[in-house]
Protein backbone atom coordinates (compact mmCIF):
# COMPACT_ATOMS: atom_id res chain seq x y z
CA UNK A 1 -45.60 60.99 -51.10
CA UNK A 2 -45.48 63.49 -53.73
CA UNK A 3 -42.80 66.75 -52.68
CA UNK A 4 -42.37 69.96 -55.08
CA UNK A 5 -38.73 71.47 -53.57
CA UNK A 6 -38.07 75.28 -53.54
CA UNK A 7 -34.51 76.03 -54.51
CA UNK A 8 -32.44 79.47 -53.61
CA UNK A 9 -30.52 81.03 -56.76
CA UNK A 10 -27.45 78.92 -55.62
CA UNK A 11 -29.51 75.77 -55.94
CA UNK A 12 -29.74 74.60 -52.34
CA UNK A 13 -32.81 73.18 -51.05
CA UNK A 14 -34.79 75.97 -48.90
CA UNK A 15 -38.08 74.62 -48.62
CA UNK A 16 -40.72 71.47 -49.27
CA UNK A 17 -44.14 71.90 -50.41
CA UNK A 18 -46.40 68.59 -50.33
CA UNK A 19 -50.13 68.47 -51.45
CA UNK A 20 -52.72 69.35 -48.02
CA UNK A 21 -54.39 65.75 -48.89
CA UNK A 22 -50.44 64.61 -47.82
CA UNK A 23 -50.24 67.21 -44.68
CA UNK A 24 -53.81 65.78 -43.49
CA UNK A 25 -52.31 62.09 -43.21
CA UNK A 26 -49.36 63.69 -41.41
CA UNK A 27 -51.57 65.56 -39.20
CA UNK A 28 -53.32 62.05 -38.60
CA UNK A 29 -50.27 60.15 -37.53
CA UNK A 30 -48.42 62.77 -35.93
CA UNK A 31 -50.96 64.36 -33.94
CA UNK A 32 -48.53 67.26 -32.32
CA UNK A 33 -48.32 68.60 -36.11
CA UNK A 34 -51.87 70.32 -35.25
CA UNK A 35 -49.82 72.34 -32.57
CA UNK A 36 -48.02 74.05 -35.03
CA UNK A 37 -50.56 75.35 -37.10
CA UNK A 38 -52.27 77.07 -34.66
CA UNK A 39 -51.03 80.30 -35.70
CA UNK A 40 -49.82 81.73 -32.94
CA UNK A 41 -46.22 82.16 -35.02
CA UNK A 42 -47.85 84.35 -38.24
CA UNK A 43 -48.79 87.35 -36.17
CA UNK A 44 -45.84 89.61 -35.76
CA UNK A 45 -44.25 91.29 -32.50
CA UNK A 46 -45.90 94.34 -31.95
CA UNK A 47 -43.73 97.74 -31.32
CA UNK A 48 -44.07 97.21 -27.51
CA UNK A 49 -43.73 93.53 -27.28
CA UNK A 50 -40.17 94.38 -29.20
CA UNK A 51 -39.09 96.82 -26.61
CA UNK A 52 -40.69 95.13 -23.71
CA UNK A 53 -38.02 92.01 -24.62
CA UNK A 54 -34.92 93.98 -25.42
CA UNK A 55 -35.56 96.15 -21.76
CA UNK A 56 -35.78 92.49 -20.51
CA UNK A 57 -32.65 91.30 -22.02
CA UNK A 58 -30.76 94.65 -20.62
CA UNK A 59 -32.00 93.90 -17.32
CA UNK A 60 -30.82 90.58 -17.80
CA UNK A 61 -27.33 91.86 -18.64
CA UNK A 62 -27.10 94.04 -15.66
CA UNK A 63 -27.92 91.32 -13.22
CA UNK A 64 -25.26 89.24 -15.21
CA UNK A 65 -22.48 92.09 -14.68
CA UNK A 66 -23.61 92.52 -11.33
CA UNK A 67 -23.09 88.96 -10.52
CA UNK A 68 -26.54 88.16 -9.50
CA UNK A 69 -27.33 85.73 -12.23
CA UNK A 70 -25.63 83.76 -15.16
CA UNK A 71 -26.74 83.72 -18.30
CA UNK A 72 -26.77 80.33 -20.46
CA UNK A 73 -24.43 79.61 -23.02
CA UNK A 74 -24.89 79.79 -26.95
CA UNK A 75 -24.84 75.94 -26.68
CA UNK A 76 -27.09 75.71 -24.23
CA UNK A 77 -29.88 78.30 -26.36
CA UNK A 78 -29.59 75.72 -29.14
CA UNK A 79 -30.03 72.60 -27.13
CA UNK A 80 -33.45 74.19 -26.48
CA UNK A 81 -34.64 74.63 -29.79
């Protein structure tokens, strides 16, 4: 497989870029690939959708302070990812 690597000015390896005759074989094997480029991740938040989630995260704290709910740990967030 033939990779080109992008470099940042400290010369640390930020990103890969392989030929699409390469990324249709992947796509081929590993068929869950296709699921990411579905696009879904290019379109921005709009102004709303930004404020809709931060009022959702204050409600969230204020149920947390109140003792209603508890919130997940920092850990936790990146065992999800």
């Amino acid at each position: 497989m033939t990779m080109q690597y992008t470099y940042n000015d400290k010369g640390k390896p930020i990103g890969v870029f392989i030929p699409i005759s390469e990324w249709k074989k992947l796509k081929k094997k590993y068929k869950d690939l296709d699921a990411e480029e579905d696009g879904a991740d290019d379109v921005p938040p709009s102004k709303e959708e930004i404020f809709n989630d931060i009022r959702e995260g204050l409600k969230q704290i204020k149920l947390h302070q109140e003792g209603k709910i508890k919130l997940k740990t920092a850990q936790q967030l990146l065992d999800e990812l």
